[in-house]
C-alpha atoms as a PDB file:
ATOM      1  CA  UNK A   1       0.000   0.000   0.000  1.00  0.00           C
ATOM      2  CA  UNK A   2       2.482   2.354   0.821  1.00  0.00           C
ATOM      3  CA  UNK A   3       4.381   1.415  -2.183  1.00  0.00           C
ATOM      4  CA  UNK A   4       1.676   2.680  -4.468  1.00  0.00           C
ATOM      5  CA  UNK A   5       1.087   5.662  -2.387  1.00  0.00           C
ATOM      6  CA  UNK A   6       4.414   6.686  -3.068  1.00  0.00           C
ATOM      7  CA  UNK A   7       3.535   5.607  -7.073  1.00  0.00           C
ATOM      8  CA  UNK A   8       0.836   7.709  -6.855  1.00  0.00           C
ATOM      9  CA  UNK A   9       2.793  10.955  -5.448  1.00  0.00           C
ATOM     10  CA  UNK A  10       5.793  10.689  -7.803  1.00  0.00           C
ATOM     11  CA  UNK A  11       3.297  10.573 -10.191  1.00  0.00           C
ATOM     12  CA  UNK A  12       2.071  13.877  -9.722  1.00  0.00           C
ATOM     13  CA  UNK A  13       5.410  15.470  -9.365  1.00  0.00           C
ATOM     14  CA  UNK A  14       6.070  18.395 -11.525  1.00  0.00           C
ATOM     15  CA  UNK A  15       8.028  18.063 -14.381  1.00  0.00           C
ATOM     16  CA  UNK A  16      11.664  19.170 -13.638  1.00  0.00           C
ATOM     17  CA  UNK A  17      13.312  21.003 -16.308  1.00  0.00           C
ATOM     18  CA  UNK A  18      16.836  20.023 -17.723  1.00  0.00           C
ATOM     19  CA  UNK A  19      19.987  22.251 -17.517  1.00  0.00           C
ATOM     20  CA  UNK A  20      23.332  22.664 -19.380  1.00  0.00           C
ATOM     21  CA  UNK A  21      26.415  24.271 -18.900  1.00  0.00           C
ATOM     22  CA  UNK A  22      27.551  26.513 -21.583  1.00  0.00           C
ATOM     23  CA  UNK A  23      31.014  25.997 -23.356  1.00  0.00           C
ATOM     24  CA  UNK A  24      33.875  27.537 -21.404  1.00  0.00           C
ATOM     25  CA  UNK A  25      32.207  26.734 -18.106  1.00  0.00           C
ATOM     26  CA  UNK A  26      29.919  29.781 -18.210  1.00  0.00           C
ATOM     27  CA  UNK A  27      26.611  29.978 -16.668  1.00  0.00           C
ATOM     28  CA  UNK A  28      23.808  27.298 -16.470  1.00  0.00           C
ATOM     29  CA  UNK A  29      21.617  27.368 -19.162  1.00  0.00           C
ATOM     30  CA  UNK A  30      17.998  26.200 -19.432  1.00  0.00           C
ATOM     31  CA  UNK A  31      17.105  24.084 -21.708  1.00  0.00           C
ATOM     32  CA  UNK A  32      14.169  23.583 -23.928  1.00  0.00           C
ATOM     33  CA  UNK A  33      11.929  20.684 -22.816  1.00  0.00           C
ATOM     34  CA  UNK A  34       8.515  19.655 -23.565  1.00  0.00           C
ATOM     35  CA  UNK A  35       5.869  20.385 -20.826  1.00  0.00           C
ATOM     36  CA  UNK A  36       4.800  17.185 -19.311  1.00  0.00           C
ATOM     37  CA  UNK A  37       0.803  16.564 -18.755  1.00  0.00           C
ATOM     38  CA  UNK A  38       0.387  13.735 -16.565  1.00  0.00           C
ATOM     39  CA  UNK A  39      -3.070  12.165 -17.601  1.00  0.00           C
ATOM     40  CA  UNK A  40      -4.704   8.809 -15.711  1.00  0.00           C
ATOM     41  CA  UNK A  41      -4.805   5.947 -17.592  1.00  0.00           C
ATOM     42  CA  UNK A  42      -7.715   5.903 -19.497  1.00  0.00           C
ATOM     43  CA  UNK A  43      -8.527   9.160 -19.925  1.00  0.00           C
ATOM     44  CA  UNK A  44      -7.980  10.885 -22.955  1.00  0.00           C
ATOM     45  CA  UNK A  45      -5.176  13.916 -23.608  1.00  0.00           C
ATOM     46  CA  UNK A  46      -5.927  16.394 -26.747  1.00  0.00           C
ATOM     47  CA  UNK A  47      -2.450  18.206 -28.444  1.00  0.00           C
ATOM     48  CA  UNK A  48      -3.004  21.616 -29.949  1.00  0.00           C
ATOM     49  CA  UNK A  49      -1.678  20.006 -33.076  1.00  0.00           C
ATOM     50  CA  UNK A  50      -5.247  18.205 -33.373  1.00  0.00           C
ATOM     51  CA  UNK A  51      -4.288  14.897 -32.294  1.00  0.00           C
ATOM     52  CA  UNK A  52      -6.153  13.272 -29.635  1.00  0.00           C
ATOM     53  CA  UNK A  53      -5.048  10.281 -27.872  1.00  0.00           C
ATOM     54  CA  UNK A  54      -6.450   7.622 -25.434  1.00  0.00           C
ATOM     55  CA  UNK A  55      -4.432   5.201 -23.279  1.00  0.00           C
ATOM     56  CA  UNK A  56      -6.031   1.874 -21.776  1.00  0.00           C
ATOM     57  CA  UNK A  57      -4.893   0.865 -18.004  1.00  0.00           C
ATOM     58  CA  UNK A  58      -2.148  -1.599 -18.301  1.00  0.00           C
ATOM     59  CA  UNK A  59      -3.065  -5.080 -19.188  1.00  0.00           C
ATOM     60  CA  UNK A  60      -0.760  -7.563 -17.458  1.00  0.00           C
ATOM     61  CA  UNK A  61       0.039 -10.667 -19.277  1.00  0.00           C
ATOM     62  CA  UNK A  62       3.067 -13.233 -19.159  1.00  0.00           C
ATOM     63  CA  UNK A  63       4.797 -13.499 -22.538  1.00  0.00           C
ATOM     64  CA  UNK A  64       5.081 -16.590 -24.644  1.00  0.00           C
ATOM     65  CA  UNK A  65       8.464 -18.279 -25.272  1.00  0.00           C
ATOM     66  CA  UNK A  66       9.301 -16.588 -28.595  1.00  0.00           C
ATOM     67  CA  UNK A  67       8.565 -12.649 -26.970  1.00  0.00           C
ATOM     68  CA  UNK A  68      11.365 -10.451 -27.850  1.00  0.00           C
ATOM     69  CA  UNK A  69      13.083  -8.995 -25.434  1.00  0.00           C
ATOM     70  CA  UNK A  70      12.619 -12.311 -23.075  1.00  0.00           C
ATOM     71  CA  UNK A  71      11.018 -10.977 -19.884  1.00  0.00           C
ATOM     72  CA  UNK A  72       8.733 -12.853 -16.994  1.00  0.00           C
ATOM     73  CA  UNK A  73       6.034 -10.332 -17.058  1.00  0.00           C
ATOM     74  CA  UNK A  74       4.112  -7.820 -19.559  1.00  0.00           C
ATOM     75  CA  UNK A  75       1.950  -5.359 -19.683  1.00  0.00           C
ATOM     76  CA  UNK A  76       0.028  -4.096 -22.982  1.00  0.00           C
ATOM     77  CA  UNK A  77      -1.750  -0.886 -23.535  1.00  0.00           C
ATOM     78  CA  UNK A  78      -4.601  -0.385 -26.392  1.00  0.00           C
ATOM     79  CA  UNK A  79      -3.624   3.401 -27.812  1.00  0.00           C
ATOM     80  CA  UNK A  80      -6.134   4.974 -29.850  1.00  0.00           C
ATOM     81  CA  UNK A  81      -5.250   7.816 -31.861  1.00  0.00           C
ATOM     82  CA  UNK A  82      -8.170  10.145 -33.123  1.00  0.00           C
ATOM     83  CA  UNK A  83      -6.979  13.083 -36.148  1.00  0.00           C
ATOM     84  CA  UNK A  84      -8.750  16.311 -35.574  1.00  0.00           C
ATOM     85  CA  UNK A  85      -6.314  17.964 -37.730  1.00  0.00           C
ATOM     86  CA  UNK A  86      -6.593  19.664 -40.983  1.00  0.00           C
ATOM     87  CA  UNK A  87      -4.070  17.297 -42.361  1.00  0.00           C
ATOM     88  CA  UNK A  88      -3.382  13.572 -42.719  1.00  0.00           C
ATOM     89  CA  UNK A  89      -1.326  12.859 -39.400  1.00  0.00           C
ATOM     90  CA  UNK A  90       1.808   9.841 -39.825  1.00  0.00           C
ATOM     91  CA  UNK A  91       1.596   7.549 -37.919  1.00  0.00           C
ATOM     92  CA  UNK A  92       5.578   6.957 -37.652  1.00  0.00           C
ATOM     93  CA  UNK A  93       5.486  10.302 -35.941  1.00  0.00           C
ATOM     94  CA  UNK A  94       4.102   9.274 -32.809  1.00  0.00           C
ATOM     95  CA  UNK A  95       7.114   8.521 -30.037  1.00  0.00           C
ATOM     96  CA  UNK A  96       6.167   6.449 -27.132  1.00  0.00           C
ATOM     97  CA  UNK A  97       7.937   5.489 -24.127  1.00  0.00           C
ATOM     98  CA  UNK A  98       7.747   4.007 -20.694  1.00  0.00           C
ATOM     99  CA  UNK A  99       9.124   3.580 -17.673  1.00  0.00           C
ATOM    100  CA  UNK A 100       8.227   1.162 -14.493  1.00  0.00           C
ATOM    101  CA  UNK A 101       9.276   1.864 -11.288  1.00  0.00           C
ATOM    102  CA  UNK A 102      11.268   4.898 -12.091  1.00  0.00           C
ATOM    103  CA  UNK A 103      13.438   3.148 -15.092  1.00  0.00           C
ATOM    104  CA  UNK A 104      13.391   2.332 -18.571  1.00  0.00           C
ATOM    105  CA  UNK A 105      11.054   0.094 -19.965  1.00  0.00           C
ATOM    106  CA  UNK A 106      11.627  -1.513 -23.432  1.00  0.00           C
ATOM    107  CA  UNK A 107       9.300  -2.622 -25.674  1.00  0.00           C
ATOM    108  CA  UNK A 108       8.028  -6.242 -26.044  1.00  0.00           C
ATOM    109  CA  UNK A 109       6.975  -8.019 -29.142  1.00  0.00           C
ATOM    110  CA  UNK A 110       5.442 -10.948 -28.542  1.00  0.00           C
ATOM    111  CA  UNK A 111       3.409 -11.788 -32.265  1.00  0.00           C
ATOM    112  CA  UNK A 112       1.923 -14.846 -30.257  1.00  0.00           C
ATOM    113  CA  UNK A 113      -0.398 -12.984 -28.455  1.00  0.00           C
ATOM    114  CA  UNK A 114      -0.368 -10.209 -30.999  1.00  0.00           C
ATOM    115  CA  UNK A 115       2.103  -7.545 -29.665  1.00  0.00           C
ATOM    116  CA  UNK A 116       3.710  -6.535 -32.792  1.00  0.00           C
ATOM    117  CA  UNK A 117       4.395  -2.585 -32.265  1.00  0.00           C
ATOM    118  CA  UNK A 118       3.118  -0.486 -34.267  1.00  0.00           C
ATOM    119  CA  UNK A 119       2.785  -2.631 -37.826  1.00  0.00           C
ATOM    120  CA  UNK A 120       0.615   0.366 -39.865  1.00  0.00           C
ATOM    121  CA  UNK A 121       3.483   3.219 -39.370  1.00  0.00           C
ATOM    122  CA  UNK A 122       4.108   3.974 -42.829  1.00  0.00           C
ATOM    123  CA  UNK A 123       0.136   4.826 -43.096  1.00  0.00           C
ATOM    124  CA  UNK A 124      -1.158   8.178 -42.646  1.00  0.00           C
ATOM    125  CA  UNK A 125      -4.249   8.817 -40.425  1.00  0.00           C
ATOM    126  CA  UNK A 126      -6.917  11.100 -42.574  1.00  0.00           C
ATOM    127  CA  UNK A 127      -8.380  13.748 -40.831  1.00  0.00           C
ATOM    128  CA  UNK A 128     -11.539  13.209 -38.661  1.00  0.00           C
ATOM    129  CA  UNK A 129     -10.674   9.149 -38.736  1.00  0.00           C
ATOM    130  CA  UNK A 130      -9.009   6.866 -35.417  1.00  0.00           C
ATOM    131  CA  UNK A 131      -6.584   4.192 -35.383  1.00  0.00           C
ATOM    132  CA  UNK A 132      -5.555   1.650 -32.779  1.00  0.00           C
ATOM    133  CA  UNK A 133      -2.649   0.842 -31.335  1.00  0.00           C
ATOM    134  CA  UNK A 134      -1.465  -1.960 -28.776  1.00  0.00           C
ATOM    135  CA  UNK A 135       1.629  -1.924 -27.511  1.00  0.00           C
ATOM    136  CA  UNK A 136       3.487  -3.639 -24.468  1.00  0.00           C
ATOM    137  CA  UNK A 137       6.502  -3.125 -22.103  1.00  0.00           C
ATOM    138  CA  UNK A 138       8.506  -5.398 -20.118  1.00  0.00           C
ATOM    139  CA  UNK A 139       7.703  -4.324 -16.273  1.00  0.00           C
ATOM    140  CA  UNK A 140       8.968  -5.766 -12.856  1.00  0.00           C
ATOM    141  CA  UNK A 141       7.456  -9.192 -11.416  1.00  0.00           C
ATOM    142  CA  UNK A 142       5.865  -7.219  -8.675  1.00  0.00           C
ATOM    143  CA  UNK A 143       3.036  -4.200  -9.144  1.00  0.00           C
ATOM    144  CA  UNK A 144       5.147  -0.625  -9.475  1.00  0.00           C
ATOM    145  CA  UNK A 145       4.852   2.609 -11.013  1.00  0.00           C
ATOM    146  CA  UNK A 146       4.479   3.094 -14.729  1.00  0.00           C
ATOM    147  CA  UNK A 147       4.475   6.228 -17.234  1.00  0.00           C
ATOM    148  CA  UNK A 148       3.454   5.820 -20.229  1.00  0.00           C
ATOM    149  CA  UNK A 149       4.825   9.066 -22.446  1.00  0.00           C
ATOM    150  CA  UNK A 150       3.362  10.230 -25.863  1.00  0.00           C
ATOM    151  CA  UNK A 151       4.489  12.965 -28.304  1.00  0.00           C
ATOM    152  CA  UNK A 152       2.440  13.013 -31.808  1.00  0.00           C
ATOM    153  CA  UNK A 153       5.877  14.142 -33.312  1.00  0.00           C
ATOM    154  CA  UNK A 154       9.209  15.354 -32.535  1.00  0.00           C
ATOM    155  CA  UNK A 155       8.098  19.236 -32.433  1.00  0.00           C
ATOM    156  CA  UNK A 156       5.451  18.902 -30.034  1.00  0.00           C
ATOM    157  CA  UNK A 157       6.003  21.105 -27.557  1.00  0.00           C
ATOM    158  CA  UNK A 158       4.018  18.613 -24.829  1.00  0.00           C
ATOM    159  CA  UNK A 159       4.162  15.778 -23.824  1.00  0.00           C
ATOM    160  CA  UNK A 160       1.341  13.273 -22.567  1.00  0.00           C
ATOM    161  CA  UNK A 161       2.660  11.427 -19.352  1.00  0.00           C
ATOM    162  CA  UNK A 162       0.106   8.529 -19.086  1.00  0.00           C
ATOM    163  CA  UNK A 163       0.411   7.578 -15.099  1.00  0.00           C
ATOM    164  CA  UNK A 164      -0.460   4.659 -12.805  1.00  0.00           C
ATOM    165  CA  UNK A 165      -0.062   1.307 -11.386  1.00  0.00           C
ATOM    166  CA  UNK A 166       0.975  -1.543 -13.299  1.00  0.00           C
END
């Protein structure tokens, strides 16, 4: 319980900004980060840019033998992507990363049980149309924090911080 108080709490935490030291040890220099919007699972988070997205709570599951990277425990969130733009949005564009309790998480593919990534990225979404994706992350054998982070492109100038227990 306590555990996923303190989940809970760093996931509220304000964003902390990055800074550099100018060349020729001068002064510390701010740099230019996204503003992170921490969402709950399941709710959904709308960029200025028109792009809408959704995030399921994590799905826990136990990978099958031939899951890439090998891992004892999964989880898998359904990602659906809605284009109010003007213009056809790529879906390459979107980046998505995650972290469980407080590090790294990479990716799994497990084509078994129909983790593949995201297999339509070359394919543009049209305007006023959604598209699903399902994605999962290797995560500890135990319940621990996750964040789930979205950016509908590079230049975004926010990013979606998808929060909870997993």
């Amino acid at each position: 319980m306590a555990a996923a108080l303190v989940g809970l709490a760093a996931c509220g935490a304000p964003a902390q900004g990055n800074s550099t030291r100018a060349e020729g040890g001068g002064p510390a220099v701010q740099a230019a980060a996204p503003a992170q919007q921490t969402v709950d699972f399941g709710a959904r988070y709308h960029f200025t840019d028109g792009v809408t997205v959704l995030v399921s709570a994590p799905k826990s599951f136990r990978p099958s033998t031939s899951a890439y990277p090998r891992t004892d425990r999964a989880v898998a969130f359904e990602i659906s992507i809605h284009n109010d733009g003007d213009q056809p949005y790529r879906l390459s564009a979107l980046s998505v990363s995650a972290t469980a309790a407080g590090a790294a998480a990479k990716q799994v593919v497990d084509s078994t049980q129909g983790y593949s990534g995201i297999v339509d990225a070359g394919k543009d979404v049209p305007s006023g149309r959604d598209v699903q994706v399902t994605l999962a992350f290797a995560v500890p054998e135990a319940p621990s924090e996750m964040r789930l982070s979205l950016r509908p492109n590079a230049t975004s100038s926010v990013v979606a911080v998808y929060c909870g227990s997993a």
